[in-house]
C-alpha atoms as a PDB file:
ATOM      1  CA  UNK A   1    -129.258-138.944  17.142  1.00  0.00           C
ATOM      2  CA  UNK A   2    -129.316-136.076  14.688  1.00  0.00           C
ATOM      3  CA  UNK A   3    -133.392-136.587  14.433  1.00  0.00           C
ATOM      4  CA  UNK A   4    -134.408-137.221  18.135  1.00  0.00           C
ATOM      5  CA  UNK A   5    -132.318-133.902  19.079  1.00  0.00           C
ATOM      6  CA  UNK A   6    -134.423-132.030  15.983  1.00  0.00           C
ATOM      7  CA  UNK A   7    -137.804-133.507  16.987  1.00  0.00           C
ATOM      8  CA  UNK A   8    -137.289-132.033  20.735  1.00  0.00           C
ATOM      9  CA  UNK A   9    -135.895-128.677  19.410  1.00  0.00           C
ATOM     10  CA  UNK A  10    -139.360-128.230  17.742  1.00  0.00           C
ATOM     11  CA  UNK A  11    -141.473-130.060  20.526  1.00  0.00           C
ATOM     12  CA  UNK A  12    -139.753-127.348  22.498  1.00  0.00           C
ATOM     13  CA  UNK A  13    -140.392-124.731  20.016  1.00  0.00           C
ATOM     14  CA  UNK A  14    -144.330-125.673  19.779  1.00  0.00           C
ATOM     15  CA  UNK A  15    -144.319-125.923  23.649  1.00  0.00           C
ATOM     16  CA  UNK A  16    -142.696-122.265  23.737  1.00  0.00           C
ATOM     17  CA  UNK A  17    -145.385-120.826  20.848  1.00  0.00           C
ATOM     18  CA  UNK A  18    -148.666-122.391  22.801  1.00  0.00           C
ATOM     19  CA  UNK A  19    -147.262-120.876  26.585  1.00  0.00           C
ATOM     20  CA  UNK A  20    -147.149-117.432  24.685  1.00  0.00           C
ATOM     21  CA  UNK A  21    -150.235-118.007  22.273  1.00  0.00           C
ATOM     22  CA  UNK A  22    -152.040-118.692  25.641  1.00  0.00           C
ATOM     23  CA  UNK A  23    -153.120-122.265  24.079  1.00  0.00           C
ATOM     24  CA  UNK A  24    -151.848-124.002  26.915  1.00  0.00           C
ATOM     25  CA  UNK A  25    -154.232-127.430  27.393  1.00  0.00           C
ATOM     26  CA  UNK A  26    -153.838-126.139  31.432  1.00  0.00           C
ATOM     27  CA  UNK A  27    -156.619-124.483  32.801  1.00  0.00           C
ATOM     28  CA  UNK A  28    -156.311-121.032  33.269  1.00  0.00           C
ATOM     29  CA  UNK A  29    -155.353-119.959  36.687  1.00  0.00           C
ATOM     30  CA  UNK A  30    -158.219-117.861  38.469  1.00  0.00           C
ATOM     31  CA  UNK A  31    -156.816-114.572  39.612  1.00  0.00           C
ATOM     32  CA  UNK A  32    -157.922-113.131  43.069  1.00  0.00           C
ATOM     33  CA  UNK A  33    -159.496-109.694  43.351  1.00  0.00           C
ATOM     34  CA  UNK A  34    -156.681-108.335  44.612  1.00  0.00           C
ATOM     35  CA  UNK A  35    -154.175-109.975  41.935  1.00  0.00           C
ATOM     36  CA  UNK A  36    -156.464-108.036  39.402  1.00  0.00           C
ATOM     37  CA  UNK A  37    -156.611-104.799  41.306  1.00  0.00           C
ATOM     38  CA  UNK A  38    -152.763-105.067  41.426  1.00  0.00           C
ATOM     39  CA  UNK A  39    -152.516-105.607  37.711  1.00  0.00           C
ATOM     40  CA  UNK A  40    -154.920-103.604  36.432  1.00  0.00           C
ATOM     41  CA  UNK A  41    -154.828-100.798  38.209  1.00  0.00           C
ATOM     42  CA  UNK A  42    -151.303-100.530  38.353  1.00  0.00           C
ATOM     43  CA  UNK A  43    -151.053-100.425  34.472  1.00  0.00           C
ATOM     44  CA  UNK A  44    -152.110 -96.865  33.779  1.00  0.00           C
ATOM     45  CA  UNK A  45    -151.490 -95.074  37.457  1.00  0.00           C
ATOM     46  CA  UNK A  46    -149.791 -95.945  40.901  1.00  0.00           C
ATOM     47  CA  UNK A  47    -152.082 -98.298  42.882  1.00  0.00           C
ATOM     48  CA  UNK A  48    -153.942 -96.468  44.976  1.00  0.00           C
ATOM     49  CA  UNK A  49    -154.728 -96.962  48.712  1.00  0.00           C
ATOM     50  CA  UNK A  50    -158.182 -99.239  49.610  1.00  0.00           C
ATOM     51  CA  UNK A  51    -158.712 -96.800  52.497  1.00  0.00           C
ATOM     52  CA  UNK A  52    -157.961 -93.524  50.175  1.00  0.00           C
ATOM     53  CA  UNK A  53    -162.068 -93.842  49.079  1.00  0.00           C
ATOM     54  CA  UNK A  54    -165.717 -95.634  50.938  1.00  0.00           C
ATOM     55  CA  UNK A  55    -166.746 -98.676  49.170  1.00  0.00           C
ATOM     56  CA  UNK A  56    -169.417 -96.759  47.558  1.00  0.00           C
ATOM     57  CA  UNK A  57    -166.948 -94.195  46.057  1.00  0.00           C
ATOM     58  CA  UNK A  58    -164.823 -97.023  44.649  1.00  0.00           C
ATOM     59  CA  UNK A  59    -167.904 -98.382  42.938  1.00  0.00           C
ATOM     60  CA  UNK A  60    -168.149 -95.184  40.709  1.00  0.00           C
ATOM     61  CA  UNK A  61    -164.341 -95.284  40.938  1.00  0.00           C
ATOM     62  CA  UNK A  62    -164.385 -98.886  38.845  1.00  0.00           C
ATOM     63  CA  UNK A  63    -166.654 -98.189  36.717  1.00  0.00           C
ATOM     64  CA  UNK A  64    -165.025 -95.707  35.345  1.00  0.00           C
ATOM     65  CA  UNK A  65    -161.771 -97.265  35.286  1.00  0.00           C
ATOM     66  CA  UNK A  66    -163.699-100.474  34.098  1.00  0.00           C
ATOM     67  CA  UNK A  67    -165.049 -97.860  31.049  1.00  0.00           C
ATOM     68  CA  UNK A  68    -161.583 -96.431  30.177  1.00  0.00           C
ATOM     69  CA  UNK A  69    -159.363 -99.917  30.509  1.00  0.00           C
ATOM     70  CA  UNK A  70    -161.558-102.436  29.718  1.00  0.00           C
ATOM     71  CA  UNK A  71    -161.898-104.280  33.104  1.00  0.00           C
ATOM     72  CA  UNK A  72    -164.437-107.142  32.433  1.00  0.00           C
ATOM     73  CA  UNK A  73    -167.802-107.262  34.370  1.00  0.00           C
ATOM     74  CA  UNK A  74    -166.407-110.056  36.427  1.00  0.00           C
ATOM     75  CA  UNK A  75    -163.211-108.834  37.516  1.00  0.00           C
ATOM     76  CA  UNK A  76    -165.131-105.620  38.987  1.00  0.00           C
ATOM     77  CA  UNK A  77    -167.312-108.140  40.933  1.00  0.00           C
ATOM     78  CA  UNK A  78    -163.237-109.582  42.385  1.00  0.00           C
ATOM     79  CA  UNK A  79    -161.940-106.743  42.639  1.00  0.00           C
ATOM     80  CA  UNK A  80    -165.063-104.925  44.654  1.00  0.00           C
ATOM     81  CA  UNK A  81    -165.113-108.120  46.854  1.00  0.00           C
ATOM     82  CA  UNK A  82    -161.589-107.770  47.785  1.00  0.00           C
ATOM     83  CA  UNK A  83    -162.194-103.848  48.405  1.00  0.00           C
ATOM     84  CA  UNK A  84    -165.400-104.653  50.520  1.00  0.00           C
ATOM     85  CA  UNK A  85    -162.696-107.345  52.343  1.00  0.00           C
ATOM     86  CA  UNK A  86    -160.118-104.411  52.520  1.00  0.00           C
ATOM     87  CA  UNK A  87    -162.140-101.821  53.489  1.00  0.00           C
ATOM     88  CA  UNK A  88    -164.041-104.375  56.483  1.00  0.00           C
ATOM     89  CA  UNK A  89    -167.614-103.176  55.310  1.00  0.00           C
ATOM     90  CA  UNK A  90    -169.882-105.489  56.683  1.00  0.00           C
ATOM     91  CA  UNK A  91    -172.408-105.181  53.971  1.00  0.00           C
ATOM     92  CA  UNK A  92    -173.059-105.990  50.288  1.00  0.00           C
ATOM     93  CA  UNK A  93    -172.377-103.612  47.517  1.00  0.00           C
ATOM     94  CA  UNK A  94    -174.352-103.191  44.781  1.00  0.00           C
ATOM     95  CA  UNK A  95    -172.893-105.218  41.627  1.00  0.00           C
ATOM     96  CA  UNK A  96    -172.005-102.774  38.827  1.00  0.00           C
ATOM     97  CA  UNK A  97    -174.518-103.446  35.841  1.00  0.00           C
ATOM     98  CA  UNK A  98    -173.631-105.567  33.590  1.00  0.00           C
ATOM     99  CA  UNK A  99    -172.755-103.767  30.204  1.00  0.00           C
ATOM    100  CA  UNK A 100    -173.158-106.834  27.759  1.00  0.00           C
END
């Protein structure tokens, strides 16, 4: 009994290490553009408004922020998608370059 109950305390113990290790063998779960404009944003300043700029400020806007924090190419594409949703612009923005 001894040995089944210290075989699952380290099972568990693995389990724990590869959830925070971010080894999981589950797929990594997409996030939105707004999930990322909520996280991101929100971890240097208070989230600002969608309506407080045009889509075409908030380009210049993310880049920027994308400069100073990091934000990958692809989560500017979300995060202006979900903007251009936001904001109800009926046309396309220009993709910010990509800086690879």
């Amino acid at each position: 009994m001894k040995g089944i109950t210290g075989n699952l305390t380290l099972l568990f113990a693995f389990e724990l290490l590869l959830s925070f290790s971010g080894c999981s063998s589950r797929p990594q779960e997409e996030l939105s553009g707004e999930r990322i404009y909520r996280i991101r944003c929100r971890t240097c300043h208070a989230l600002p408004n969608p309506g407080d700029y045009t889509l075409e400020q908030w380009e210049k806007v993310l880049v920027d922020m994308a400069q100073r924090s990091g934000i990958s190419h692809e989560e500017q594409k979300r995060i202006l998608l979900f903007l251009q949703e936001k904001l109800g612009k009926g046309h396309a923005f220009k993709a910010p370059a990509d800086s690879g």
